[in-house]
N, C-alpha and C. Protein backbone atom coordinates (compact mmCIF):
# COMPACT_ATOMS: atom_id res chain seq x y z
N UNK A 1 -23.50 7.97 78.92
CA UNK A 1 -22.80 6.71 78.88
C UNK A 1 -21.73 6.77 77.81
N UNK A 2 -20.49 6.08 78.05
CA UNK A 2 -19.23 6.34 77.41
C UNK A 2 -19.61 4.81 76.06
N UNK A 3 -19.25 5.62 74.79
CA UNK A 3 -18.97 4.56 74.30
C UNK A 3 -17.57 3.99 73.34
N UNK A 4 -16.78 4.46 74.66
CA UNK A 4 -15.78 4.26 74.42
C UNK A 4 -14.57 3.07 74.64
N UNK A 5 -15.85 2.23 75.37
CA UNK A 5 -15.09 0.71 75.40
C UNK A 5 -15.45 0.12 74.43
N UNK A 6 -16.87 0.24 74.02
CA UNK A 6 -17.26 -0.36 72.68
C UNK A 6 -16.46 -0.66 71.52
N UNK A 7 -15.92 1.07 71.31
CA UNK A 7 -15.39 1.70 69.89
C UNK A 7 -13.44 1.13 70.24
N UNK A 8 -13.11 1.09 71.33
CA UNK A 8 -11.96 0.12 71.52
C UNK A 8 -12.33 -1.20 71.12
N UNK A 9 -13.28 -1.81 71.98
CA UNK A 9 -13.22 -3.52 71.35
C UNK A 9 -13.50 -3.73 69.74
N UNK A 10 -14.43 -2.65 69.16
CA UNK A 10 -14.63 -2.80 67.49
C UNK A 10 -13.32 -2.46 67.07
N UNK A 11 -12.53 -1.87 67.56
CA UNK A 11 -11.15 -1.13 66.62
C UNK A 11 -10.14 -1.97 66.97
N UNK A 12 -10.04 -2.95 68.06
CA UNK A 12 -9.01 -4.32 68.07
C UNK A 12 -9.97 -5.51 66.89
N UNK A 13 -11.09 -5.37 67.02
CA UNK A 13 -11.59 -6.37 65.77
C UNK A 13 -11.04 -6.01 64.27
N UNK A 14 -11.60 -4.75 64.38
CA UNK A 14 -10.80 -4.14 62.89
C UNK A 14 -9.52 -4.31 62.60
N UNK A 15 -8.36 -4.84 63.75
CA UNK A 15 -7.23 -4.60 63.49
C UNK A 15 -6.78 -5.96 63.36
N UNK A 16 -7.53 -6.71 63.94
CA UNK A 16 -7.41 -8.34 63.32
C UNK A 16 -7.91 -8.64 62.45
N UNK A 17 -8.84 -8.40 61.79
CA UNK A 17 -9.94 -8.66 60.84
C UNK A 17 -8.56 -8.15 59.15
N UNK A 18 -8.32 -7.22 59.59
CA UNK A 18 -7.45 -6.67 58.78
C UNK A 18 -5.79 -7.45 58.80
N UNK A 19 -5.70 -8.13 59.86
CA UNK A 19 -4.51 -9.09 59.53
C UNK A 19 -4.54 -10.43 59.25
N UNK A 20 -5.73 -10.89 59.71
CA UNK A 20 -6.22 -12.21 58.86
C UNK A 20 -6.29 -12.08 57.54
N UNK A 21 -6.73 -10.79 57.22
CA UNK A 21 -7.30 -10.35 55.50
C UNK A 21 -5.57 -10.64 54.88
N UNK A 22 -4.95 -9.96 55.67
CA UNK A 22 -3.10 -9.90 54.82
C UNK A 22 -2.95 -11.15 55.01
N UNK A 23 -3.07 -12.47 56.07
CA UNK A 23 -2.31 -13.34 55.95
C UNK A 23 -2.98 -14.45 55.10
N UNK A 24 -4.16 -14.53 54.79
CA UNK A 24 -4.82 -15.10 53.94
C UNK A 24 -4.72 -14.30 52.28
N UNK A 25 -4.11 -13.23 52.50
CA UNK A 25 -3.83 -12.67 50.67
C UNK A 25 -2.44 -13.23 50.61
N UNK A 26 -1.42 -13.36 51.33
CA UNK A 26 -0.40 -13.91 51.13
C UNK A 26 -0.07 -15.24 51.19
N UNK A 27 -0.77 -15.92 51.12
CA UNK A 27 -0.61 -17.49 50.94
C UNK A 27 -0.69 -17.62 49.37
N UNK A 28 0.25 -18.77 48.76
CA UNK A 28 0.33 -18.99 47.51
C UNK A 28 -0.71 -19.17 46.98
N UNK A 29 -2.22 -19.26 47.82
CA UNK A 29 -3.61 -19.49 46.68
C UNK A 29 -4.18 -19.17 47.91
N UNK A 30 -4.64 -17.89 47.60
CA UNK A 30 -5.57 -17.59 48.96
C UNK A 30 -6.94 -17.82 48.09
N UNK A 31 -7.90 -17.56 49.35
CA UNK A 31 -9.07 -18.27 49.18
C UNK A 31 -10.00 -17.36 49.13
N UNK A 32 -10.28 -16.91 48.02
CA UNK A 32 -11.59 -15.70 47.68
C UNK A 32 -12.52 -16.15 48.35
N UNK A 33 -13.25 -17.18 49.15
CA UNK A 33 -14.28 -16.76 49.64
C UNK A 33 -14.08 -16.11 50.83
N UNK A 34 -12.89 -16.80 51.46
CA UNK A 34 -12.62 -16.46 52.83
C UNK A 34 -12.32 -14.97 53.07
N UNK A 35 -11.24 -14.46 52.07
CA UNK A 35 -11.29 -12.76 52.09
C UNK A 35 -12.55 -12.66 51.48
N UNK A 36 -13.50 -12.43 50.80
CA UNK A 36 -14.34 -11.74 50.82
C UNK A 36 -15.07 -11.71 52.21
N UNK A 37 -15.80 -13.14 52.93
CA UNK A 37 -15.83 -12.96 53.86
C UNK A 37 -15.27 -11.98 55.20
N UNK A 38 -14.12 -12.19 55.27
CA UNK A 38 -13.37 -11.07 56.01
C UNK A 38 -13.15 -9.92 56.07
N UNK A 39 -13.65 -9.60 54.38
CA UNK A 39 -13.40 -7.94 53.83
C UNK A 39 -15.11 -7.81 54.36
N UNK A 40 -16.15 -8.35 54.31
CA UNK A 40 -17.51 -7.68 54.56
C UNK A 40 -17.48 -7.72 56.22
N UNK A 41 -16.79 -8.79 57.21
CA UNK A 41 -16.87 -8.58 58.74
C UNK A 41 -16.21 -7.28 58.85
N UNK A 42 -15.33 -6.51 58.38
CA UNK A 42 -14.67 -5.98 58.56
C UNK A 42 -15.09 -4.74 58.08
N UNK A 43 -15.95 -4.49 56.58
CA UNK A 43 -16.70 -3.55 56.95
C UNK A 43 -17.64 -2.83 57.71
N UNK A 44 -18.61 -4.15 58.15
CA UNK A 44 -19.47 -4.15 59.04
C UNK A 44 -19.14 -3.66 59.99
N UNK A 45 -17.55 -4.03 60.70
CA UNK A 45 -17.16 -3.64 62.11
C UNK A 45 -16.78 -2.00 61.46
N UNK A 46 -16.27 -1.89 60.53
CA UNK A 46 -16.38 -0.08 60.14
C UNK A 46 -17.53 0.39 60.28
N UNK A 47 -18.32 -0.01 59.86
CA UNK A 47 -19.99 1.13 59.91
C UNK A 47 -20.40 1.07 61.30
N UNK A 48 -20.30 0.15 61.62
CA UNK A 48 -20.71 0.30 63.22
C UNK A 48 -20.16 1.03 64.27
N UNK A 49 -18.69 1.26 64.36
CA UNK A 49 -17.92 2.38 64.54
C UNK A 49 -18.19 3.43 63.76
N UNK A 50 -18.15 3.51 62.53
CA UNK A 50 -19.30 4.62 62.06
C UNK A 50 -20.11 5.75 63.12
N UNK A 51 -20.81 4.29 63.14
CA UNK A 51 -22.47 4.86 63.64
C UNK A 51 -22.27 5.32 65.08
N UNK A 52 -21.44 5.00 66.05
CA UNK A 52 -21.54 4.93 67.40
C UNK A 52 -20.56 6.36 67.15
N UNK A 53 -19.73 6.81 66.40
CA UNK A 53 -19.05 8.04 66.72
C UNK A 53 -20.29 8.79 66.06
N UNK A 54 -20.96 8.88 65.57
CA UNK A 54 -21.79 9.65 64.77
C UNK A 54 -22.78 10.00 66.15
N UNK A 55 -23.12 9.30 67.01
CA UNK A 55 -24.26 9.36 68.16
C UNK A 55 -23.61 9.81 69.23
N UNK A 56 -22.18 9.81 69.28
CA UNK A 56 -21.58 10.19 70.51
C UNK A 56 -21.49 11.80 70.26
C-alpha cells in the first residue's frame, strides 16, 4: 500500500501550517500562544511524515 497520498496531504499541511506561522509573526503583536501552538501542529505533522517515510 502506497503511502504516498498520505505524505502529500501531511506536506500541504506543513506548508500551511508554516504560512500561518509567517503571517501571524508578522503582525505588529503577534500572539505567542498562537505560534507556539502552530509551531507544535506543525511539528507533529513533521514526525509523522517522519515516521511514514521511515516504514515505507
Amino acid at each position: 500500500m502506497s503511502m504516498q497520498p498520505r505524505l502529500d496531504s501531511l506536506s500541504r499541511r506543513h506548508s500551511a501550517l508554516d504560512a500561518k506561522i509567517h503571517d501571524e509573526g508578522v503582525r505588529p503583536m503577534p500572539d505567542q500562544r498562537v505560534l507556539m501552538r502552530l509551531k507544535l501542529q506543525k511539528l507533529r505533522v513533521k514526525e509523522e511524515m517522519d515516521r511514514l517515510r521511515t516504514i515505507s
